[in-house]
N, C-alpha and C. Protein backbone atom coordinates (compact mmCIF):
# COMPACT_ATOMS: atom_id res chain seq x y z
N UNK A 1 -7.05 -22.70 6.74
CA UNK A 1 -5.68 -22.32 6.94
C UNK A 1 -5.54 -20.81 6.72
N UNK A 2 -4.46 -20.34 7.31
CA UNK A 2 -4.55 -18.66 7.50
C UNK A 2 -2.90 -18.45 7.27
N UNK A 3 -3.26 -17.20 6.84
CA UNK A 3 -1.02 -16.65 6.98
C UNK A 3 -1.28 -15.58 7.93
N UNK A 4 -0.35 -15.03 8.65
CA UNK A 4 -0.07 -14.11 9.63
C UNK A 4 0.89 -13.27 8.80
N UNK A 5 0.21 -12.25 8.69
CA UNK A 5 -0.02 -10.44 7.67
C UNK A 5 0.67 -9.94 9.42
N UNK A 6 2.06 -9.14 8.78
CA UNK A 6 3.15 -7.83 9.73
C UNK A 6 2.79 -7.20 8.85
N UNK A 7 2.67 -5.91 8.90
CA UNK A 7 2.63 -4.43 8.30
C UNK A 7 3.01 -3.38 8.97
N UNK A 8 4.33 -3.17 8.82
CA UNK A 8 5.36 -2.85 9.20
C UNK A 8 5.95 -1.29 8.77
N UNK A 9 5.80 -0.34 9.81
CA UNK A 9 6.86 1.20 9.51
C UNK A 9 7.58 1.67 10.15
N UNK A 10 8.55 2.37 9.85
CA UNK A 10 9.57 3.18 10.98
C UNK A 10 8.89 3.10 12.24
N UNK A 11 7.91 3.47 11.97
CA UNK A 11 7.21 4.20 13.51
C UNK A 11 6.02 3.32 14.43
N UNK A 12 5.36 2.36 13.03
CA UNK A 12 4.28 1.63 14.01
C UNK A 12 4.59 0.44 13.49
N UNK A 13 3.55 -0.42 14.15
CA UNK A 13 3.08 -1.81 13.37
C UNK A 13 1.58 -1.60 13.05
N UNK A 14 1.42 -1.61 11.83
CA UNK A 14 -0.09 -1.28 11.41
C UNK A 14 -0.78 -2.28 11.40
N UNK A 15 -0.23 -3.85 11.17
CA UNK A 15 -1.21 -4.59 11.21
C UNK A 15 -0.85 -6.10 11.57
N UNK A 16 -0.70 -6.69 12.11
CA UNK A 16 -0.36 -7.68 12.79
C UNK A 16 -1.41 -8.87 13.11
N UNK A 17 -1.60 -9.21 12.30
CA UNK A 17 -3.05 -10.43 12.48
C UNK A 17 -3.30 -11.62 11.52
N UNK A 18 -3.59 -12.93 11.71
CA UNK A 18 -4.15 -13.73 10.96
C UNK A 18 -4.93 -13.29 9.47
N UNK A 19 -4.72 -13.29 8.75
CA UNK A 19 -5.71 -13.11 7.55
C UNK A 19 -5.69 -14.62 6.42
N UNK A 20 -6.57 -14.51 5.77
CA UNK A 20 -6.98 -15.72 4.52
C UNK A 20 -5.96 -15.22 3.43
N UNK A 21 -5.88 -14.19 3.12
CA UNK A 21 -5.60 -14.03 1.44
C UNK A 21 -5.17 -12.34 1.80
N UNK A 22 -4.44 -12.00 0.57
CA UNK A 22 -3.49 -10.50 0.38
C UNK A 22 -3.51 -10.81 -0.90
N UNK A 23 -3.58 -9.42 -1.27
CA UNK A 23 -3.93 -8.71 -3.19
C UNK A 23 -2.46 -7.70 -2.82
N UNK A 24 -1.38 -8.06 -3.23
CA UNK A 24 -0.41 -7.31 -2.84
C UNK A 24 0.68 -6.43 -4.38
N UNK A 25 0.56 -5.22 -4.12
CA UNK A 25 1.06 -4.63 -5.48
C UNK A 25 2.67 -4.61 -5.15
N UNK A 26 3.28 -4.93 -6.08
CA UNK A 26 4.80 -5.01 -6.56
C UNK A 26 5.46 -3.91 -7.41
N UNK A 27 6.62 -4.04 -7.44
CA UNK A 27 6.84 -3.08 -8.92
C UNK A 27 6.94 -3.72 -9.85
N UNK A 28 6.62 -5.03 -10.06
CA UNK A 28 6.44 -5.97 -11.25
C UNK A 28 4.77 -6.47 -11.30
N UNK A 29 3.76 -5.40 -10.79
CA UNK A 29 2.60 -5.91 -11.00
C UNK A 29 2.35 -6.47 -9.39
N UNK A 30 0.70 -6.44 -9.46
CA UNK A 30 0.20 -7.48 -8.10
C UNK A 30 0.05 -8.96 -7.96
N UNK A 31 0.81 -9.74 -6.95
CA UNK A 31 0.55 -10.76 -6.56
C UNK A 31 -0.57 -11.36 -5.52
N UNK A 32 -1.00 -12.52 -5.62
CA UNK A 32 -2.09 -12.55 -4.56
C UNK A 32 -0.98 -13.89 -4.07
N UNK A 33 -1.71 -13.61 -2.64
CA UNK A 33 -1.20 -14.74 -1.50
C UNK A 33 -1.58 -15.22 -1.05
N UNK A 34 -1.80 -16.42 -0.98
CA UNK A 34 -2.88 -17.67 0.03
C UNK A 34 -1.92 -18.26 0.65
N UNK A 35 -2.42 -18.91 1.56
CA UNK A 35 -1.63 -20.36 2.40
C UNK A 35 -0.82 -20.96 1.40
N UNK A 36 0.29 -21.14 2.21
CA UNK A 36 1.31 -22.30 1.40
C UNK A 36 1.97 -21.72 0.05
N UNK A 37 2.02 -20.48 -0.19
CA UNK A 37 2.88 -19.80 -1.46
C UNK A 37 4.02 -19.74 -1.04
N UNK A 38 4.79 -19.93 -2.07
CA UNK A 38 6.46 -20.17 -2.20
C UNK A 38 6.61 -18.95 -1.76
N UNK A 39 7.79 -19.75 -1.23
CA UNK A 39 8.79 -18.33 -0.85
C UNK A 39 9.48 -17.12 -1.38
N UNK A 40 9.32 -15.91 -1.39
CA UNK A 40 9.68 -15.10 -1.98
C UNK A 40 9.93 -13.78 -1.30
N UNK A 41 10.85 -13.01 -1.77
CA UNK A 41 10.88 -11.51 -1.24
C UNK A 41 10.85 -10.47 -2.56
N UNK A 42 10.15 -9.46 -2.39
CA UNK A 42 9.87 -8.50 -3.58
C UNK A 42 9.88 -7.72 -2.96
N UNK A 43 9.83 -6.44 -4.00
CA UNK A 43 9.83 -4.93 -3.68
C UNK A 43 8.28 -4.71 -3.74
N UNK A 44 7.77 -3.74 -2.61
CA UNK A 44 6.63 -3.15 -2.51
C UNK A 44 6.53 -1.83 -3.42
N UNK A 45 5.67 -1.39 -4.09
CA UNK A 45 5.24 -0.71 -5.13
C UNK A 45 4.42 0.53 -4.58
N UNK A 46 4.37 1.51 -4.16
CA UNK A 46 3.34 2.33 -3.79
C UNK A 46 1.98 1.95 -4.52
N UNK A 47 0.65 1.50 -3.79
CA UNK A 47 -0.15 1.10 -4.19
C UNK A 47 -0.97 0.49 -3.42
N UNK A 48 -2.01 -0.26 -3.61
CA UNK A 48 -3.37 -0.83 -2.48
C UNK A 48 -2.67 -2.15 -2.20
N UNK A 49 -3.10 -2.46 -1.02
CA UNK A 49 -2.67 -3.66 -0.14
C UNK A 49 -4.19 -4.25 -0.35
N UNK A 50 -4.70 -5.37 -0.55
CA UNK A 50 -6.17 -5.78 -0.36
C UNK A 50 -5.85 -6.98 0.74
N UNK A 51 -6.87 -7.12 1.77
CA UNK A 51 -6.63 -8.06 2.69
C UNK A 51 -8.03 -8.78 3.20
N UNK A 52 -7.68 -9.86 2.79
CA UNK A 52 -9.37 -11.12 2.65
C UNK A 52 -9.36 -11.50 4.22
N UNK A 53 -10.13 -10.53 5.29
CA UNK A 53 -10.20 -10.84 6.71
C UNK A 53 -11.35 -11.21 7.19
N UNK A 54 -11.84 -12.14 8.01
CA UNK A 54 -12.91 -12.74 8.48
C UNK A 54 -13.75 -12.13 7.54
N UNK A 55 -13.87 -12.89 6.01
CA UNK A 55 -14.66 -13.09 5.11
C UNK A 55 -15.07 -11.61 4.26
N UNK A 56 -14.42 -10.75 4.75
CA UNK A 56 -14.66 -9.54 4.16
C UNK A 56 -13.39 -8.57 3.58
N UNK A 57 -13.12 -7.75 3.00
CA UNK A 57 -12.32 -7.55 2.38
C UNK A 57 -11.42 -6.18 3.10
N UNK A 58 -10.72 -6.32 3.48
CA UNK A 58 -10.03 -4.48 3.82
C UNK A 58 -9.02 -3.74 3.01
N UNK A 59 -8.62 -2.35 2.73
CA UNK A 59 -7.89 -1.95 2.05
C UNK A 59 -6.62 -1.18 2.83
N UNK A 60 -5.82 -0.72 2.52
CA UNK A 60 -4.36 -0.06 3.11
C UNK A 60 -3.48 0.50 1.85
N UNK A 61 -3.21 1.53 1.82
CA UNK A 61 -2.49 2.14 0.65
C UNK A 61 -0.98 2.23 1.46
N UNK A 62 -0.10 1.87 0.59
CA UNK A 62 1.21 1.23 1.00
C UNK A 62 2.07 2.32 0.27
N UNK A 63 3.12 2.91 1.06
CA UNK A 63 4.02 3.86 0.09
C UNK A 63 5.22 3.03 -0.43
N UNK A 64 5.58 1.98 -0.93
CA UNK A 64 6.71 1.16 -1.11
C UNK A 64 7.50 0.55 0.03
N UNK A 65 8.65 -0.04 -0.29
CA UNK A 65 9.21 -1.15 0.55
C UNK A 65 9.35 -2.17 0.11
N UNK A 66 9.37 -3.24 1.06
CA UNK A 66 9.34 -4.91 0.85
C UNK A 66 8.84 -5.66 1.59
N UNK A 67 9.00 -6.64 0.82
CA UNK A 67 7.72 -8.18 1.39
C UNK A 67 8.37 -9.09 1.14
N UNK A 68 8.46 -10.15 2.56
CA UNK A 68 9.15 -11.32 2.57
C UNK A 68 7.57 -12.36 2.91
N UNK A 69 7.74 -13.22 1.88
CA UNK A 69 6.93 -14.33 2.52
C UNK A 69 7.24 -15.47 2.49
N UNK A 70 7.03 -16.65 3.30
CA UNK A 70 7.25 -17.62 3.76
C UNK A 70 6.49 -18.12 4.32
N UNK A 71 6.90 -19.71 4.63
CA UNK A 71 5.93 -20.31 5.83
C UNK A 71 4.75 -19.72 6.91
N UNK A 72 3.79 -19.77 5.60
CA UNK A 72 2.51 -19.18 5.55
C UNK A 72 2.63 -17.59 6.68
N UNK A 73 4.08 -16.81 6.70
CA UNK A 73 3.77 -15.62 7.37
C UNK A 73 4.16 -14.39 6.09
N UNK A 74 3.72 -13.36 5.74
CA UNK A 74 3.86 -11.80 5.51
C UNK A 74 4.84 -10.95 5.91
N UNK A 75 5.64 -10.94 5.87
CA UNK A 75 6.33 -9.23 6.59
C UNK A 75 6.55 -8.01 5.66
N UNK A 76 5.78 -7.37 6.01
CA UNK A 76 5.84 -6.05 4.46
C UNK A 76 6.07 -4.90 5.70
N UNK A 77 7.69 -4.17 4.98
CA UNK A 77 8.23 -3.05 5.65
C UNK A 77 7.76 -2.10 4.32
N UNK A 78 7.60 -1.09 4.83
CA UNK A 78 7.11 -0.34 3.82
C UNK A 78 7.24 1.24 4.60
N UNK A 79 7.77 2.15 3.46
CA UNK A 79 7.69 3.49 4.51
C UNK A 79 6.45 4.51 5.06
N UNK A 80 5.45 3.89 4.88
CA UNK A 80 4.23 4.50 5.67
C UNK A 80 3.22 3.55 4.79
N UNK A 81 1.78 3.42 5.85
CA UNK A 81 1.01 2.69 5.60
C UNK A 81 -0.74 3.48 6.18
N UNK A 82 -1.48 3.23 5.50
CA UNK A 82 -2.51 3.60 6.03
C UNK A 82 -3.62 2.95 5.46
N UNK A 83 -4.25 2.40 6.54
CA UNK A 83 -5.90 1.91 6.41
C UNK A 83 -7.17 2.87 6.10
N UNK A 84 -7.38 1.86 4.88
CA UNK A 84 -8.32 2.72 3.90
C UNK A 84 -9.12 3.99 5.36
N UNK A 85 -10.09 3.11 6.13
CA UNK A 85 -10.91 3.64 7.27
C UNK A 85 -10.42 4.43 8.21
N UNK A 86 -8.72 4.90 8.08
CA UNK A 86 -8.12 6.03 8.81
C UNK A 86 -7.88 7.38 7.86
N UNK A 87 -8.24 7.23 6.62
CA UNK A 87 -8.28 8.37 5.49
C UNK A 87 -8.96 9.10 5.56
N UNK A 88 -9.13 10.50 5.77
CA UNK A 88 -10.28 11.71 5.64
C UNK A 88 -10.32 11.66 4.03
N UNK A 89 -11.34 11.23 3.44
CA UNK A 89 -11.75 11.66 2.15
C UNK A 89 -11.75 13.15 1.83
N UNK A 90 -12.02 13.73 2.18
CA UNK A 90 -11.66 15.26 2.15
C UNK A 90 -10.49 15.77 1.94
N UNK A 91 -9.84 15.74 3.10
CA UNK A 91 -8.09 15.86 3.12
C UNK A 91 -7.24 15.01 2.03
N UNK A 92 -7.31 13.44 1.65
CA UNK A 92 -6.96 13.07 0.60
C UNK A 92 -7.20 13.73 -0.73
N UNK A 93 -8.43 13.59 -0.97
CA UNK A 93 -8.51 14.63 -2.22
C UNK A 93 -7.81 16.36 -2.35
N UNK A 94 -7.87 16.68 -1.40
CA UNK A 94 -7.23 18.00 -1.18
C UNK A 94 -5.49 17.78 -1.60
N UNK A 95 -5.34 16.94 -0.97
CA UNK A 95 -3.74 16.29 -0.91
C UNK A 95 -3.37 16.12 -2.50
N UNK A 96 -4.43 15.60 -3.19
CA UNK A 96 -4.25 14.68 -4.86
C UNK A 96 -3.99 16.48 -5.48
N UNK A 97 -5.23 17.51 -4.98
CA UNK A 97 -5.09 18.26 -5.98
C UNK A 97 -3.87 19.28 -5.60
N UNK A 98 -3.08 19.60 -4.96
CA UNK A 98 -2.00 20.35 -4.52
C UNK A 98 -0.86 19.19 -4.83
N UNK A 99 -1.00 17.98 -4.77
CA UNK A 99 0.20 17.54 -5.86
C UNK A 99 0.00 17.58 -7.12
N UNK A 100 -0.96 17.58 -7.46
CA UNK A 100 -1.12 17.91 -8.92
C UNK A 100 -0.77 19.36 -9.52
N UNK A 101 -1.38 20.57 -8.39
CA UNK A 101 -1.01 21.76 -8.73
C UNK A 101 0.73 21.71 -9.04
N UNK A 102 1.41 21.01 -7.92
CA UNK A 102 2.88 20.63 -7.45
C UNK A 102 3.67 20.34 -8.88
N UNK A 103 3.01 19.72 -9.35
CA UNK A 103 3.58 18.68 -10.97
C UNK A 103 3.87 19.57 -11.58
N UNK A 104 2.40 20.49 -11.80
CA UNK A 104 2.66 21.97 -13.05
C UNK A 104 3.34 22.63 -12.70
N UNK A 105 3.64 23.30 -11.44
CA UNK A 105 4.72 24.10 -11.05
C UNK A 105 6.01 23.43 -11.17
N UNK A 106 6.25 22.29 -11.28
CA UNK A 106 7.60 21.77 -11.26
C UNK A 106 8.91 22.44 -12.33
N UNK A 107 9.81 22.27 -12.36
CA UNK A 107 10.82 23.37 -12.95
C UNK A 107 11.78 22.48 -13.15
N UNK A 108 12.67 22.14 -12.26
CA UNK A 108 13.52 21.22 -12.69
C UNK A 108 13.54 19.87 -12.42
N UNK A 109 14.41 19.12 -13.06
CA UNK A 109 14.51 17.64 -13.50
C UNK A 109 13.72 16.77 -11.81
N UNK A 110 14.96 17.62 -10.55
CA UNK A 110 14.11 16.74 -9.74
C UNK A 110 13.05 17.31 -8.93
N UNK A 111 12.79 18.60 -9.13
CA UNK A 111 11.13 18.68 -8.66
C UNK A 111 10.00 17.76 -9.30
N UNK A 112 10.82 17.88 -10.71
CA UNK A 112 9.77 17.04 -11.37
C UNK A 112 9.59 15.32 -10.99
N UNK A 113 10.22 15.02 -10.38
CA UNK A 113 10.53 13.66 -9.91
C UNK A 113 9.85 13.50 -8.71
N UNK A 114 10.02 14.46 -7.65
CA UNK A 114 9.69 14.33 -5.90
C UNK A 114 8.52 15.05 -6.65
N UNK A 115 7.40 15.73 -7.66
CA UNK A 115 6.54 16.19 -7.79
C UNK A 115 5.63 14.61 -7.95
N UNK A 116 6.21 13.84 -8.77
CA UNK A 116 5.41 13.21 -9.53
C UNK A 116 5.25 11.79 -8.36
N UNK A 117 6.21 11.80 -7.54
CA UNK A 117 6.01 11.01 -6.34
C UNK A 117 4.90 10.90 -5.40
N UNK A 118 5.07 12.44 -5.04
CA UNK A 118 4.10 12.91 -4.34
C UNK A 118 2.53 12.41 -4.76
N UNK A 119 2.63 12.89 -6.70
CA UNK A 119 1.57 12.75 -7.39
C UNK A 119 0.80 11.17 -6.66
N UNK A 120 1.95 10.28 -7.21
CA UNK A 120 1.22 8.86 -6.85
C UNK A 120 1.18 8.19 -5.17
N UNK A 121 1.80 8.88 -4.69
CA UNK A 121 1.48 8.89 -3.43
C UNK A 121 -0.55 8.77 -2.61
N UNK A 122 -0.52 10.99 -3.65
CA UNK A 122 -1.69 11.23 -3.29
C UNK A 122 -2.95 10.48 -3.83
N UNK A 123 -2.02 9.90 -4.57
CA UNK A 123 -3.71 9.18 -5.68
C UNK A 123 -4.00 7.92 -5.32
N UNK A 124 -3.22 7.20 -4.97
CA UNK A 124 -2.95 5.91 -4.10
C UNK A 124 -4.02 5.33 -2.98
N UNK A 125 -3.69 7.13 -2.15
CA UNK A 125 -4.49 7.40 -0.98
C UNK A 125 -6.43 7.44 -1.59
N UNK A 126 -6.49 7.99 -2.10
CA UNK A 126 -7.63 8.18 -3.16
C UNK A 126 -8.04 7.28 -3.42
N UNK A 127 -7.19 6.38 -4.17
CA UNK A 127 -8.36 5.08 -4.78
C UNK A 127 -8.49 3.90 -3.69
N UNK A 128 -7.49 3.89 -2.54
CA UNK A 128 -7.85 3.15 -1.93
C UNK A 128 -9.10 3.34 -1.34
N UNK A 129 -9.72 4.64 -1.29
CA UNK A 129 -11.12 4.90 -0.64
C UNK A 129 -12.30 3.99 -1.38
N UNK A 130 -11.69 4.16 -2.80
CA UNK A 130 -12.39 3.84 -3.67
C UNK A 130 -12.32 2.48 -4.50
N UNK A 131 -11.86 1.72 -3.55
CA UNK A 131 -11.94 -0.12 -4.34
C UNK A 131 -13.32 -0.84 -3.60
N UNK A 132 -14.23 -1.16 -4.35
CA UNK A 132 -15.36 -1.76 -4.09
C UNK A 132 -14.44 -3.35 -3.62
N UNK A 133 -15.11 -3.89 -2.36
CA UNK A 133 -14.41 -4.93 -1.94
C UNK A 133 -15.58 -6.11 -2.47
């Protein structure tokens, strides 16, 4: 038995396919999803998406949103999405350390806020390179 995974942004559909299982991060922590899980809608968490596909594992770093699931389907809107294997490792890390530079320069209340966003944004991108499946 399989659920049908939407991955869903303003601009595309990133992923649209049959999958076994989802490792899905919340802002109350990660849930996993198999066939036949109750129904629920949550808030998406900036964080790794894990997705159990023809027996092997894939990753996607998710910038927040939401997730409706149901009768064994997925729909996660989320405001940008990217597959681990579309990431320049290079450019990500570059990205982590200029938000980080970003943080220290921060000054007021909400730089320090859209700094520290950014922060977990860039790091997000980062470890998703880096989850052994």
């Amino acid at each position: 038995m399989t659920l049908n995974l939407c991955v869903l942004t303003p601009n595309r559909i990133v992923w649209d396919s049959e999958v076994k299982e989802i490792i899905l991060s919340t802002n109350s922590g990660q849930i996993g999803v198999l066939p036949n899980h109750a129904p629920i809608a949550t808030a998406v968490d900036i964080g790794i998406l894990r997705i159990r596909f023809n027996d092997q594992w894939l990753t996607m770093a998710l910038m927040g949103g939401f997730a409706r699931i149901g009768n064994n389907e997925i729909i996660v809107l989320v405001n940008d999405a990217e597959k681990s294997s579309d990431i320049d490792p290079q450019e990500a890390q570059q990205t982590l350390e200029i938000a980080e530079a970003g943080l220290r320069k921060a000054e007021s209340k909400r730089q320090t806020i859209e700094a520290n966003l950014a922060l977990r944004r860039a790091r997000t991108r980062v470890e998703v390179l880096n989850v052994i499946s």
